[in-house]
Structures are given as C-alpha cells and as structure tokens.
PDB file of N, CA and C in Angstrom:
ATOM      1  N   UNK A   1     152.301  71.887  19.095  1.00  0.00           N
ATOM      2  CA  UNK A   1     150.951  72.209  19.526  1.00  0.00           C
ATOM      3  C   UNK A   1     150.191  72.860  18.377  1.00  0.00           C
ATOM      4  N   UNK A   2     149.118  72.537  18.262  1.00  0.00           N
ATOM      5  CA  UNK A   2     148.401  72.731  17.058  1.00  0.00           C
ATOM      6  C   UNK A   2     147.604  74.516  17.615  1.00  0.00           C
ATOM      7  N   UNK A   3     147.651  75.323  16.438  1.00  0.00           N
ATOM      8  CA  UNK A   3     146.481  76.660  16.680  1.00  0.00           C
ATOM      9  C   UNK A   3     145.966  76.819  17.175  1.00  0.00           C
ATOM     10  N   UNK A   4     145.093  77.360  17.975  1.00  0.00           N
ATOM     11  CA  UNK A   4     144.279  77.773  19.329  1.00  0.00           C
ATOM     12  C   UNK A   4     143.486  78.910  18.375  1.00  0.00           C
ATOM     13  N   UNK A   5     141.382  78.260  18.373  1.00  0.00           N
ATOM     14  CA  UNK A   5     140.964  79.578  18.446  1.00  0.00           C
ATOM     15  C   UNK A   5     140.935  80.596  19.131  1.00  0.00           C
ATOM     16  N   UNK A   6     140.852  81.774  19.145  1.00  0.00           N
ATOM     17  CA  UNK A   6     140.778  82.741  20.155  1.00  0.00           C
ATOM     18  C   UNK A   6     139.395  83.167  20.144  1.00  0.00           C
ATOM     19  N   UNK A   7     139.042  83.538  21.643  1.00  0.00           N
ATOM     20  CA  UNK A   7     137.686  84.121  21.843  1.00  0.00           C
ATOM     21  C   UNK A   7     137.734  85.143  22.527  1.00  0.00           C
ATOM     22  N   UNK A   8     136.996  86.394  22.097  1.00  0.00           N
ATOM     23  CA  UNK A   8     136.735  87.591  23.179  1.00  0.00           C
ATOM     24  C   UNK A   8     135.349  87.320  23.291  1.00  0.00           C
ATOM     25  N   UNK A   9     135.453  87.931  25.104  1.00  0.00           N
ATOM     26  CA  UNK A   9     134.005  88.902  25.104  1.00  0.00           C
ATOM     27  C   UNK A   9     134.085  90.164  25.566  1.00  0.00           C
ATOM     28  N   UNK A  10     133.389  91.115  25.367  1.00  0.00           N
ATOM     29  CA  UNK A  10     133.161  92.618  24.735  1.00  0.00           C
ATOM     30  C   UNK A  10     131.726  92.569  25.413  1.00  0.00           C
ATOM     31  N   UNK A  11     132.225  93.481  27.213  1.00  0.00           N
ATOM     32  CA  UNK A  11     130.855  93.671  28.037  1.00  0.00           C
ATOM     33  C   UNK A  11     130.717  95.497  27.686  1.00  0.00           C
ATOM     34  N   UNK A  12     130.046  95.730  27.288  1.00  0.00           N
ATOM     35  CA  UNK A  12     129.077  97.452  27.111  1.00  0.00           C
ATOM     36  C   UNK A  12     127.862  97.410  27.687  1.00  0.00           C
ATOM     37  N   UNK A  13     127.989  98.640  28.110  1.00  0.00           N
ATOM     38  CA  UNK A  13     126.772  99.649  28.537  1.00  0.00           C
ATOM     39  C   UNK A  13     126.758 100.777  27.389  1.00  0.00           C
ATOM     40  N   UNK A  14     125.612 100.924  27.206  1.00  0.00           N
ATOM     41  CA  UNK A  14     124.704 101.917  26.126  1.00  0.00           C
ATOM     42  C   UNK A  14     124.937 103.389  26.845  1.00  0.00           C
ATOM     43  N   UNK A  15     125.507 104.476  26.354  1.00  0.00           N
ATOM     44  CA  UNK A  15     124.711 105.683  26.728  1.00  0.00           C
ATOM     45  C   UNK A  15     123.600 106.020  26.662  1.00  0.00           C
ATOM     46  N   UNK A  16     122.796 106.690  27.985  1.00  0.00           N
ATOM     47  CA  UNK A  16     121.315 107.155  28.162  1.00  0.00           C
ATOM     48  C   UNK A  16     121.136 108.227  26.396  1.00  0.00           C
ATOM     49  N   UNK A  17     120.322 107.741  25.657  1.00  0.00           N
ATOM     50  CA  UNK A  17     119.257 108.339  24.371  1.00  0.00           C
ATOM     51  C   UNK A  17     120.418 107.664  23.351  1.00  0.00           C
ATOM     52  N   UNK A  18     121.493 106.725  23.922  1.00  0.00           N
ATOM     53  CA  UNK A  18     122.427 106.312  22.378  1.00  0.00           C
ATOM     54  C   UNK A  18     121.982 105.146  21.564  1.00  0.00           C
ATOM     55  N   UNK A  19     120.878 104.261  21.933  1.00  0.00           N
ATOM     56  CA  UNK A  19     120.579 103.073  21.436  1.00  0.00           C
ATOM     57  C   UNK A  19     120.828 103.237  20.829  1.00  0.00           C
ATOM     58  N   UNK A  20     119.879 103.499  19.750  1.00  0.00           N
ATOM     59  CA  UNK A  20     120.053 103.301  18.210  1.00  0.00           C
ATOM     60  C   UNK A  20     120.813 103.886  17.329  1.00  0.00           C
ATOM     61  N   UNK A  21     121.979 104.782  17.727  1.00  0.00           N
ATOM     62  CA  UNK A  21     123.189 104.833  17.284  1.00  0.00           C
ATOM     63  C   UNK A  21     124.074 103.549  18.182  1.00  0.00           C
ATOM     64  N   UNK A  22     123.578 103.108  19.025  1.00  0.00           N
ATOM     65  CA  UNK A  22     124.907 101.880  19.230  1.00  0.00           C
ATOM     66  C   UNK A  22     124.670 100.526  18.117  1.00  0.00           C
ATOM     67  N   UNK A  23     123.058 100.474  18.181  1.00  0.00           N
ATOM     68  CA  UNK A  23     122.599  99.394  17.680  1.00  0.00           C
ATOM     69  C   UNK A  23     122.871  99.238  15.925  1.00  0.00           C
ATOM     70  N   UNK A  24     122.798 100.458  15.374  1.00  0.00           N
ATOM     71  CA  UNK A  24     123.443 100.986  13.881  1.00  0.00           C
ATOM     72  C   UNK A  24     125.049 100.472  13.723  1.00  0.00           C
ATOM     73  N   UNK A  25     125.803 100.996  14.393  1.00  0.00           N
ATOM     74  CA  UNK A  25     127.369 100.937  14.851  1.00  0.00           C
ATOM     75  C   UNK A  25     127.107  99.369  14.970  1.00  0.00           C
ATOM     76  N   UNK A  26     126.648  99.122  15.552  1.00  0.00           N
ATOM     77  CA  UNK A  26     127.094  97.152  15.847  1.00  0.00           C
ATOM     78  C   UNK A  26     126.493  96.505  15.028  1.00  0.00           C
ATOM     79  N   UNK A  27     125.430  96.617  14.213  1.00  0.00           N
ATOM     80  CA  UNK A  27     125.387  96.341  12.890  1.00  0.00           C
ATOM     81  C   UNK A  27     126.228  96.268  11.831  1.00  0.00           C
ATOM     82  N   UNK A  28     127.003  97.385  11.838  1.00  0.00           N
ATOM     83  CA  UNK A  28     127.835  98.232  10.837  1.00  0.00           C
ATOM     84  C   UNK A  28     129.104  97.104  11.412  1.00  0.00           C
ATOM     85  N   UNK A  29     129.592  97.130  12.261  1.00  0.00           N
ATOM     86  CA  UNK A  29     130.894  96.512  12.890  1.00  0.00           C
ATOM     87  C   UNK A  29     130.689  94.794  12.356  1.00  0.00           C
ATOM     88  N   UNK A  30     129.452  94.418  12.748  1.00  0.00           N
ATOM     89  CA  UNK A  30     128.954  92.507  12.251  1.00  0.00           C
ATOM     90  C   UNK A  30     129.166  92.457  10.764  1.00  0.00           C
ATOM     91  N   UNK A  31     128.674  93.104  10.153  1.00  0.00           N
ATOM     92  CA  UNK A  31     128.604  93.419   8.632  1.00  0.00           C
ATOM     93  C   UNK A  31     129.994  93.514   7.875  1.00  0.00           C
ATOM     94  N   UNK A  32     131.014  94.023   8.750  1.00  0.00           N
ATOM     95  CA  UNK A  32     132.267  94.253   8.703  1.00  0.00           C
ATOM     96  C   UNK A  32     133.215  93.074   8.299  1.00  0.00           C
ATOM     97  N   UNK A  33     132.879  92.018   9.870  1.00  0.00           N
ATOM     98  CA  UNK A  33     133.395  91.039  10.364  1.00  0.00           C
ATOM     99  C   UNK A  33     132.941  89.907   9.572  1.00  0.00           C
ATOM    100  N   UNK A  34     132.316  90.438   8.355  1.00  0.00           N
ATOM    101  CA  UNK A  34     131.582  88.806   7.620  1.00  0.00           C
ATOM    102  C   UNK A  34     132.494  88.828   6.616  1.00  0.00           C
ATOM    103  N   UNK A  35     133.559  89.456   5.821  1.00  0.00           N
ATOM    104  CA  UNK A  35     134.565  89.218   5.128  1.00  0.00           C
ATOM    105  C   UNK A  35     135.856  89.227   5.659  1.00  0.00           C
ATOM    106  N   UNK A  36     135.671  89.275   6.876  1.00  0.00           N
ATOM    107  CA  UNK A  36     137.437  88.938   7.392  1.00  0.00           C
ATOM    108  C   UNK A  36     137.872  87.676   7.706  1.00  0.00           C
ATOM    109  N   UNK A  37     138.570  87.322   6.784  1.00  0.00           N
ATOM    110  CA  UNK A  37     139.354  85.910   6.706  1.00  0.00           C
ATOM    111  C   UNK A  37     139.778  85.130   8.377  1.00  0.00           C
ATOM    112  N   UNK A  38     138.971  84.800   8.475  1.00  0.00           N
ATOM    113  CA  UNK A  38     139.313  83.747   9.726  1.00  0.00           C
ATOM    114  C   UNK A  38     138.757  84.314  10.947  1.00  0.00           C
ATOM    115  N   UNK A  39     137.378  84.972  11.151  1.00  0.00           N
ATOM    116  CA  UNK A  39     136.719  85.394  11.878  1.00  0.00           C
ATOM    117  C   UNK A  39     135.056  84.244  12.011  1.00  0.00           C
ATOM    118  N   UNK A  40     135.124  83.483  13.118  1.00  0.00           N
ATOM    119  CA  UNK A  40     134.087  82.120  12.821  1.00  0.00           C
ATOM    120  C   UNK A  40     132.768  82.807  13.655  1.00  0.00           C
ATOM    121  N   UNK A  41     132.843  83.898  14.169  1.00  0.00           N
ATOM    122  CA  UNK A  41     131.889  84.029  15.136  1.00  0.00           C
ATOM    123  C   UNK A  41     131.983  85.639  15.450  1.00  0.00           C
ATOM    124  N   UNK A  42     131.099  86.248  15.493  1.00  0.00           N
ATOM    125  CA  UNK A  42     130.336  87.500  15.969  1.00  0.00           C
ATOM    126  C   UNK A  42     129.277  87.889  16.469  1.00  0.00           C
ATOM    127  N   UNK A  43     128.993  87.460  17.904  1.00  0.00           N
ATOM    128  CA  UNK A  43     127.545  87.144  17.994  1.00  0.00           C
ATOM    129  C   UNK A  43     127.671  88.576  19.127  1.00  0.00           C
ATOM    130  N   UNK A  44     126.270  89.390  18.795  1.00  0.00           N
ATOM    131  CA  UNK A  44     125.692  90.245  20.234  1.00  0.00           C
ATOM    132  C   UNK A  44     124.836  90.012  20.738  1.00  0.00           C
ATOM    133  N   UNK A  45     124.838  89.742  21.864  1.00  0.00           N
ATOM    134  CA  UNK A  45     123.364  89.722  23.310  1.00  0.00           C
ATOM    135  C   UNK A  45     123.361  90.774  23.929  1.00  0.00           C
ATOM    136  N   UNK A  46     121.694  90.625  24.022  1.00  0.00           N
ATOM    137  CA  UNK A  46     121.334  91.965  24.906  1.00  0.00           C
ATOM    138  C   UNK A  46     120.864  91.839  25.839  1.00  0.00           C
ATOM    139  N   UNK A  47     121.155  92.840  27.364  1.00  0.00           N
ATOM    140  CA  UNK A  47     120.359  92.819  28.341  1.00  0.00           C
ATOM    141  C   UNK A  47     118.419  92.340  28.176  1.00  0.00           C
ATOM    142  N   UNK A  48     117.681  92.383  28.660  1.00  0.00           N
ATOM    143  CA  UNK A  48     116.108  91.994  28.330  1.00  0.00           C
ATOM    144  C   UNK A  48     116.054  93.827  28.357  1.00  0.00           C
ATOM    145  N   UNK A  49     116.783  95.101  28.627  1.00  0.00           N
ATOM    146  CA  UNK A  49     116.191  96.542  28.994  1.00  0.00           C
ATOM    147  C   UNK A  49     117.038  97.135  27.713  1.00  0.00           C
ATOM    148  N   UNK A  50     117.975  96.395  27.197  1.00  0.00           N
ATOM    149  CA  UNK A  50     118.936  96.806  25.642  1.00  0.00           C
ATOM    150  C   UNK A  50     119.831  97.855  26.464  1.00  0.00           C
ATOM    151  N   UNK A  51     120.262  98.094  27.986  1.00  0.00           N
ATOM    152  CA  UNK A  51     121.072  99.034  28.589  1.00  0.00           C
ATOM    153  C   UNK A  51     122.701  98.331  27.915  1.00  0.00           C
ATOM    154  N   UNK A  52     122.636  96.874  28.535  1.00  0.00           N
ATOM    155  CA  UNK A  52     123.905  96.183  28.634  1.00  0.00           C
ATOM    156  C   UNK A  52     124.140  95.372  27.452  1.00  0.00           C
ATOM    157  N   UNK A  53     125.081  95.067  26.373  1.00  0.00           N
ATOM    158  CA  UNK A  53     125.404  93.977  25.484  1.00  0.00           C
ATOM    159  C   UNK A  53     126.694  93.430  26.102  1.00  0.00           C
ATOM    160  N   UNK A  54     126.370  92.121  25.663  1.00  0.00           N
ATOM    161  CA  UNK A  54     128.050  91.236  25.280  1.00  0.00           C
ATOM    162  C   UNK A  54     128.256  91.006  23.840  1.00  0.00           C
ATOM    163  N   UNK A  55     129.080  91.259  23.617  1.00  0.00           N
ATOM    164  CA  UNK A  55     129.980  91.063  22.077  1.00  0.00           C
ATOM    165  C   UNK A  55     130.581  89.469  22.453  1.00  0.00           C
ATOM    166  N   UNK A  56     130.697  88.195  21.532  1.00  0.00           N
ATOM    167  CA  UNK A  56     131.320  87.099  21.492  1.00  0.00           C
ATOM    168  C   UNK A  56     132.128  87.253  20.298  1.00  0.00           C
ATOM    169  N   UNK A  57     133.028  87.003  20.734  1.00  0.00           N
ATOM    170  CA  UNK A  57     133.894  86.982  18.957  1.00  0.00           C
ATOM    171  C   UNK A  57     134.630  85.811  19.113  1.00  0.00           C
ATOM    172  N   UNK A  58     134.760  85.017  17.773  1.00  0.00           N
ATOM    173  CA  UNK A  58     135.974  83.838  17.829  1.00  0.00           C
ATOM    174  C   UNK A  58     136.314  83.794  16.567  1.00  0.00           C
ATOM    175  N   UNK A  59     138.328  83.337  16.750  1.00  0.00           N
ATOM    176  CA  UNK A  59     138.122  83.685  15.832  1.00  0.00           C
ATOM    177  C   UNK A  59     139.488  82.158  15.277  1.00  0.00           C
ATOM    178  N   UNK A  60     140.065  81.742  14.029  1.00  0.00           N
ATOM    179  CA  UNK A  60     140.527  80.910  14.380  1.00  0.00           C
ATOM    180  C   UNK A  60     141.787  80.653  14.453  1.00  0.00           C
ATOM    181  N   UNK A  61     142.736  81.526  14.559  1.00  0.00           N
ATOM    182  CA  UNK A  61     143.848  81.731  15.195  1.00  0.00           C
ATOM    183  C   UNK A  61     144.213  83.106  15.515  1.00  0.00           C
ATOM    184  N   UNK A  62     145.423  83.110  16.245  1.00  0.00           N
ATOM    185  CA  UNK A  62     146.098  84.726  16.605  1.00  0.00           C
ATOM    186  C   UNK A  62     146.719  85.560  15.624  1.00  0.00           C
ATOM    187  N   UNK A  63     146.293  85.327  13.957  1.00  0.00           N
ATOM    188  CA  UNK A  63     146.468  85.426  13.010  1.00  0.00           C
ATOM    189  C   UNK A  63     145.631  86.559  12.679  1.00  0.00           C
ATOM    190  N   UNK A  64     143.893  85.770  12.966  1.00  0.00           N
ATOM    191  CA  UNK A  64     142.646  86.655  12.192  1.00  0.00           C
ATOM    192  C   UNK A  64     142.276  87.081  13.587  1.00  0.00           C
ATOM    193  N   UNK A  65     142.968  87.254  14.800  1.00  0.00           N
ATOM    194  CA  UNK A  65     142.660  88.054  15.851  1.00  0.00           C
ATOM    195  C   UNK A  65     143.183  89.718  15.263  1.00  0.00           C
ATOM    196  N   UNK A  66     144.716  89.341  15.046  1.00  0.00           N
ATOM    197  CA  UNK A  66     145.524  90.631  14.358  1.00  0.00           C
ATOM    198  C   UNK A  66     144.887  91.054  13.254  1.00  0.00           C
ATOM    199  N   UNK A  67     144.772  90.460  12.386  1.00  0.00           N
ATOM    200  CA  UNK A  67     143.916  90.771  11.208  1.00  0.00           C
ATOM    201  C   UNK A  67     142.575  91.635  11.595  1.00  0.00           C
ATOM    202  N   UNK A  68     141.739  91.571  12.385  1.00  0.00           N
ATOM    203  CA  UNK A  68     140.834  91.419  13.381  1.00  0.00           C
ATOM    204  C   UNK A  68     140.946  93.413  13.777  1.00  0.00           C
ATOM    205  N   UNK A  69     142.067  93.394  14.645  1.00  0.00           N
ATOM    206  CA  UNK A  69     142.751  94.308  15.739  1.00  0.00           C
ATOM    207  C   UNK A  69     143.157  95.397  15.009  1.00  0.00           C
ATOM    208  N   UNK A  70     143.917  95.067  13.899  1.00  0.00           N
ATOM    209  CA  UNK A  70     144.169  95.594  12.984  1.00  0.00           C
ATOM    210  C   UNK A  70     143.528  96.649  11.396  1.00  0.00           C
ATOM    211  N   UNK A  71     142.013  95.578  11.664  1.00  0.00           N
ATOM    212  CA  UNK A  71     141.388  96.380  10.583  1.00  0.00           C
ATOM    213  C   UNK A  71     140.049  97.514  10.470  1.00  0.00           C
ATOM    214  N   UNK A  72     139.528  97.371   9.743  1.00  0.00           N
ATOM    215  CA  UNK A  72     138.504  98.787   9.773  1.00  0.00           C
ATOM    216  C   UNK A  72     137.599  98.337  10.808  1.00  0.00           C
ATOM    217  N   UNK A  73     137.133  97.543  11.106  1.00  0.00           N
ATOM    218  CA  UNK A  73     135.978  97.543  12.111  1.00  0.00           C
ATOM    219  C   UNK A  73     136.479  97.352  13.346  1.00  0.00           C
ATOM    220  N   UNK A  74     137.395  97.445  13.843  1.00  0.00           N
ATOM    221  CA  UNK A  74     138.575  97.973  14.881  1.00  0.00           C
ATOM    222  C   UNK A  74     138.977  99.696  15.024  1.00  0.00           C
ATOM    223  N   UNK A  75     139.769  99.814  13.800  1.00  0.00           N
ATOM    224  CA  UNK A  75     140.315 100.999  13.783  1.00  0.00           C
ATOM    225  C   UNK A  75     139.274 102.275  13.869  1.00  0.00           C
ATOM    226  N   UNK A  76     138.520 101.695  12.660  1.00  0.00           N
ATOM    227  CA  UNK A  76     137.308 102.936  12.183  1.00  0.00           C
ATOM    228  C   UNK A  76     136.029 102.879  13.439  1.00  0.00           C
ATOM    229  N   UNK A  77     135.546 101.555  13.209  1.00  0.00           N
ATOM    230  CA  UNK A  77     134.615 101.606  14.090  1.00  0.00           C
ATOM    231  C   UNK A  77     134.103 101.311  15.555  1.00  0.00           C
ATOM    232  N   UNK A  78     135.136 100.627  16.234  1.00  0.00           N
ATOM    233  CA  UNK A  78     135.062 100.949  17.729  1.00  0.00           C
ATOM    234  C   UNK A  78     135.187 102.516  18.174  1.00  0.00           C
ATOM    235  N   UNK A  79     135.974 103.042  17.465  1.00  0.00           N
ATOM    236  CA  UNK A  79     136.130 104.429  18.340  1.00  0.00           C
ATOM    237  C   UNK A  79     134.961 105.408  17.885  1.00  0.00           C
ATOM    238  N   UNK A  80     133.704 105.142  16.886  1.00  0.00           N
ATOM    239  CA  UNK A  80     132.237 105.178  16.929  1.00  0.00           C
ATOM    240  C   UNK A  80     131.483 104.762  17.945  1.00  0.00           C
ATOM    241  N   UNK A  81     131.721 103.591  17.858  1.00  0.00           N
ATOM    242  CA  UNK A  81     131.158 102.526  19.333  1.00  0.00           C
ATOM    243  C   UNK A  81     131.306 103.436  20.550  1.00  0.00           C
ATOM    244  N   UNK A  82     132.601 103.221  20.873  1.00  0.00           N
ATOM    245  CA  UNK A  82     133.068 104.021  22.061  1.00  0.00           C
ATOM    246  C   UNK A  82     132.184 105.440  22.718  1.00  0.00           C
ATOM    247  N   UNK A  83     132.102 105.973  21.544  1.00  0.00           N
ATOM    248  CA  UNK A  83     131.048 107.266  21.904  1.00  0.00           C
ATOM    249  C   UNK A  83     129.939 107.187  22.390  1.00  0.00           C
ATOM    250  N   UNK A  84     129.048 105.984  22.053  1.00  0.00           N
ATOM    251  CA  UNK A  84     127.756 106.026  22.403  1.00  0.00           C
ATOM    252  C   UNK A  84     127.939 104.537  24.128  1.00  0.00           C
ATOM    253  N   UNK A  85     128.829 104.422  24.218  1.00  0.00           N
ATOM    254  CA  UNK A  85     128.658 103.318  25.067  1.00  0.00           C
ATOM    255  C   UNK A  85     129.959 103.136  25.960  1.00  0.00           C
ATOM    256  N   UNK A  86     129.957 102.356  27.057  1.00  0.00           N
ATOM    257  CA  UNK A  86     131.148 102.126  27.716  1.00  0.00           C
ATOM    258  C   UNK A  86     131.625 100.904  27.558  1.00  0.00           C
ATOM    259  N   UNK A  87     132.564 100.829  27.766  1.00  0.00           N
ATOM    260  CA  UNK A  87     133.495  99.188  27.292  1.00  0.00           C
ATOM    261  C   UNK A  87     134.041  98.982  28.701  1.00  0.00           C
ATOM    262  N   UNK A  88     133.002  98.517  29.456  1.00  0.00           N
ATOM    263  CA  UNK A  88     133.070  97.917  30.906  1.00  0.00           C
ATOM    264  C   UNK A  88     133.677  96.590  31.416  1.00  0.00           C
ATOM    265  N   UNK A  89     134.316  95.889  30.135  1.00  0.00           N
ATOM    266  CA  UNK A  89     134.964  94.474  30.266  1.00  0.00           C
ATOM    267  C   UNK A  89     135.555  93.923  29.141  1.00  0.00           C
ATOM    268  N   UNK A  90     136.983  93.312  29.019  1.00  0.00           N
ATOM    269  CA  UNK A  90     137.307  92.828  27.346  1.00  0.00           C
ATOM    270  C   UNK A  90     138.157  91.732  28.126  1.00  0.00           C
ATOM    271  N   UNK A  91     137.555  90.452  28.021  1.00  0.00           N
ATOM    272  CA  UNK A  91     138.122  88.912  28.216  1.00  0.00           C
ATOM    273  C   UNK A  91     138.953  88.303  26.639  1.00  0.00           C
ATOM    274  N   UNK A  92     140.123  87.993  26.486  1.00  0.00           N
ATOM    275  CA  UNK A  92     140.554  87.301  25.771  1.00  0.00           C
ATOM    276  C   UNK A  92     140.873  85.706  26.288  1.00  0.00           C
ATOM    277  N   UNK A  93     140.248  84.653  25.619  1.00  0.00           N
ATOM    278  CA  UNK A  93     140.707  83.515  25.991  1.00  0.00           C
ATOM    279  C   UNK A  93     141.107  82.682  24.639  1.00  0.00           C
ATOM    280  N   UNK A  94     142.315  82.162  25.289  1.00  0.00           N
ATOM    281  CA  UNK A  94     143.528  81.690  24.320  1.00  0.00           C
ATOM    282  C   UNK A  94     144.528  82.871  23.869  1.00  0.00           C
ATOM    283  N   UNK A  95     145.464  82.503  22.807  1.00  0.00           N
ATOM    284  CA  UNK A  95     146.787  82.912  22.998  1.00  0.00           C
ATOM    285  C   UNK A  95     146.226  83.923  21.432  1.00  0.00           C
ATOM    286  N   UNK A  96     146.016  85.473  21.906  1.00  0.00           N
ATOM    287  CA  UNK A  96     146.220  86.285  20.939  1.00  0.00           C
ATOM    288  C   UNK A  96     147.605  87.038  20.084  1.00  0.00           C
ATOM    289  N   UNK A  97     148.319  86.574  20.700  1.00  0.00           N
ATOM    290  CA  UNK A  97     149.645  86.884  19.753  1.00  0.00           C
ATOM    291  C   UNK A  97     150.047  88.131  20.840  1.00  0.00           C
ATOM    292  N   UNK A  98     151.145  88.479  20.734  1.00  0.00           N
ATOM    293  CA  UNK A  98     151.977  89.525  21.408  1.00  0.00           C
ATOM    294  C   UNK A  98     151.110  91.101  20.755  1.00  0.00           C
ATOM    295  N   UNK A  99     151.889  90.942  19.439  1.00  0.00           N
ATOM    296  CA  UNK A  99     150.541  92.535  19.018  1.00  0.00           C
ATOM    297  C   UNK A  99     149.664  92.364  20.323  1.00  0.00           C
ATOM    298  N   UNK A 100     148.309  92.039  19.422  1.00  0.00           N
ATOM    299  CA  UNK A 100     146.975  91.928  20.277  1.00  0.00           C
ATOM    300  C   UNK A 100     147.170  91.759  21.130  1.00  0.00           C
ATOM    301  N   UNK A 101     147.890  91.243  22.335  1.00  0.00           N
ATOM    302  CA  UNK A 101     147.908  91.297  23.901  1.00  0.00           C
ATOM    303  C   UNK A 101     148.234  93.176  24.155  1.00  0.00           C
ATOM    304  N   UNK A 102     148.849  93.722  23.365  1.00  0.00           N
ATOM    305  CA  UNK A 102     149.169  94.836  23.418  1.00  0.00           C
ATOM    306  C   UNK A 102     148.322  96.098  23.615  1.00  0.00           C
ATOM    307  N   UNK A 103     147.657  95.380  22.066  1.00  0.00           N
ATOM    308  CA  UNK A 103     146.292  96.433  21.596  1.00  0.00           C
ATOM    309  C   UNK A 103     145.528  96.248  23.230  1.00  0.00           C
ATOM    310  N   UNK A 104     145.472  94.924  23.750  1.00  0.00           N
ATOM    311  CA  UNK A 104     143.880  94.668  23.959  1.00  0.00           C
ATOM    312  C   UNK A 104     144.428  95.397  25.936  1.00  0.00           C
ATOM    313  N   UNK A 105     145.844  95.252  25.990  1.00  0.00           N
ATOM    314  CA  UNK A 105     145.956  96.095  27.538  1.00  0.00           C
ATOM    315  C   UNK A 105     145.478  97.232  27.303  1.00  0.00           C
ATOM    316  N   UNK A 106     145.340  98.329  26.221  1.00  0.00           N
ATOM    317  CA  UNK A 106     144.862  99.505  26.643  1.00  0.00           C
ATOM    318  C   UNK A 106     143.560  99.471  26.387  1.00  0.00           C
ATOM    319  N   UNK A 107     142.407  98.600  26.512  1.00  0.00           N
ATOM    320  CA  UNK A 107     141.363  98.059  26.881  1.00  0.00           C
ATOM    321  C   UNK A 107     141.475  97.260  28.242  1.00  0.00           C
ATOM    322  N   UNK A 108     142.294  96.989  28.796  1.00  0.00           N
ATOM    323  CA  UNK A 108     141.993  96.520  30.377  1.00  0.00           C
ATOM    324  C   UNK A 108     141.969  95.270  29.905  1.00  0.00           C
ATOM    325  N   UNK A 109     142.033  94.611  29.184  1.00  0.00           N
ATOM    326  CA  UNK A 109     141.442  92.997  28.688  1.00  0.00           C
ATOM    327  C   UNK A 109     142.406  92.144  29.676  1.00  0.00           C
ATOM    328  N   UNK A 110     141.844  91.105  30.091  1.00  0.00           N
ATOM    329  CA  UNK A 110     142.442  90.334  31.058  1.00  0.00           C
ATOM    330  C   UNK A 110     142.354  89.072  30.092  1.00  0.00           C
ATOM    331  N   UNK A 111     143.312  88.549  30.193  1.00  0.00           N
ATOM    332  CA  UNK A 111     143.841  87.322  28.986  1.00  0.00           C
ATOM    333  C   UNK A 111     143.617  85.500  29.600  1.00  0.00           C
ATOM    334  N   UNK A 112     142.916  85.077  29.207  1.00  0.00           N
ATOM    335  CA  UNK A 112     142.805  83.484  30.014  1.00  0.00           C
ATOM    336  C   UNK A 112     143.672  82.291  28.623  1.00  0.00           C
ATOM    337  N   UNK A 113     144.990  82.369  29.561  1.00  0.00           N
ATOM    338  CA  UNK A 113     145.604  80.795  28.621  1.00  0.00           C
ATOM    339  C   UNK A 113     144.815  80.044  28.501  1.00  0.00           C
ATOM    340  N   UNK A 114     144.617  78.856  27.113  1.00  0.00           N
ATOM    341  CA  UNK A 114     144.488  77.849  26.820  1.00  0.00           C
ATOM    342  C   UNK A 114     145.036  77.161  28.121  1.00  0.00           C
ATOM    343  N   UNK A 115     144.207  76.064  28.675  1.00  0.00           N
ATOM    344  CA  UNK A 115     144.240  75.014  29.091  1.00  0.00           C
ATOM    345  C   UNK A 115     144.275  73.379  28.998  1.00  0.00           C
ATOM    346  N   UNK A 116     142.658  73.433  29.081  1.00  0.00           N
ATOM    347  CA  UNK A 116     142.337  72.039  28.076  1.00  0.00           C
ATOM    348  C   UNK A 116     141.155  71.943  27.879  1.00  0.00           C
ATOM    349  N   UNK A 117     140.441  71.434  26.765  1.00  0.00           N
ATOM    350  CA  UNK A 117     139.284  71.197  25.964  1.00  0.00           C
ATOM    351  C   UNK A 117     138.694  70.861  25.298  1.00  0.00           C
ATOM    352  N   UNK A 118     137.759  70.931  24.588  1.00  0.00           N
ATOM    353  CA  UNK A 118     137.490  70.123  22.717  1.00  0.00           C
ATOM    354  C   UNK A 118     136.743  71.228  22.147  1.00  0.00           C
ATOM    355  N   UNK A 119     137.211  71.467  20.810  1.00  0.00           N
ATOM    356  CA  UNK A 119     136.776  72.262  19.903  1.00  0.00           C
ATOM    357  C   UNK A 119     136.520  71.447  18.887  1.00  0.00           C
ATOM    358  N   UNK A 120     135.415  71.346  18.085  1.00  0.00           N
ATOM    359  CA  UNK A 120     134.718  70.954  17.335  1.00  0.00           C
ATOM    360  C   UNK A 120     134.374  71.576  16.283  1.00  0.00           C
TER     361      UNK A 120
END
C-alpha cells in the first residue's frame, strides 16, 4: 500500500480581548510550517465574527506529521496558542503513525482511517 497523506483539522475559539495575540501566534505558527519538509497545506478560516477558526493541515505522510508534532511550531508554539484560545476539536484523517496518535490523544483527537479515494 502506497503512503497516505495525513490531514488535521484544528477547531478554536479565541479568548474574549485575545484576537490579535491569537491572530500574531497563527501567523507565527504558518510562517513556521513553510520550511517543514513534507508539510503541503496550512490553511486558517475564520468564523465571519473572528470568535471561531479551523486550522487545515496536510501533510504528506506520517513521517512530516511527526516531523510536524515534533517540532517548534508544535512544541514552542501551540502552548502560546493555547493561552489565548480553546482547542475545542482535533480530527486526524489517515494513518498518523503510532507517536502522533499518541501526541494527538492528549488533545482528544479522534482519528478517521483511510478508506477510499483520489488524491491528486
């Protein structure tokens, strides 16, 4: 069986007066994620009121997930994040490797196997 990208999504709520320390921080975290080897995607959406974001991440194997889990914009800067906001949901879909299933239970992350599909 051939590699499986992996995809999270990353549901937050903003603390009341934290915007623009969340919005700095998730800047800082994207900016991060643009030199990590095998990271294809980092996208944030915002509620239309900027209360709620989703984080999309993909990435292209359970390789640069760990890599990912493992490095500064993980280690250093979620637990920045964390302060100004709540981490109200963490979806992994496809097979993040044993580590990262690890990391991502003490986030609550609920894990969706590969099935079937087309990636392009």
């Amino acid at each position: 069986m051939a590699e499986q990208m992996v995809r999270l999504t990353v549901d937050l709520t903003v603390n009341e007066g934290k915007l623009d320390a969340f919005m700095s921080i998730a800047e800082t975290m994207t900016a991060g994620c643009r030199t990590e080897h095998g990271t294809l995607g980092y996208d944030w959406f915002s509620s239309g009121d900027k209360k709620r974001f989703r984080l999309v991440e993909t990435y292209e194997n359970a390789d640069a997930v760990l890599a990912h889990f493992t490095g500064p914009v993980v280690t250093q800067l979620v637990p920045k994040l964390a302060a100004v906001c709540s981490i109200d949901g963490l979806e992994v879909y496809g097979d993040p490797g044993p580590k990262v299933r690890e990391l991502a239970a003490g986030f609550g992350a609920e894990i969706f196997e590969f099935w079937v599909g087309i990636n392009r």
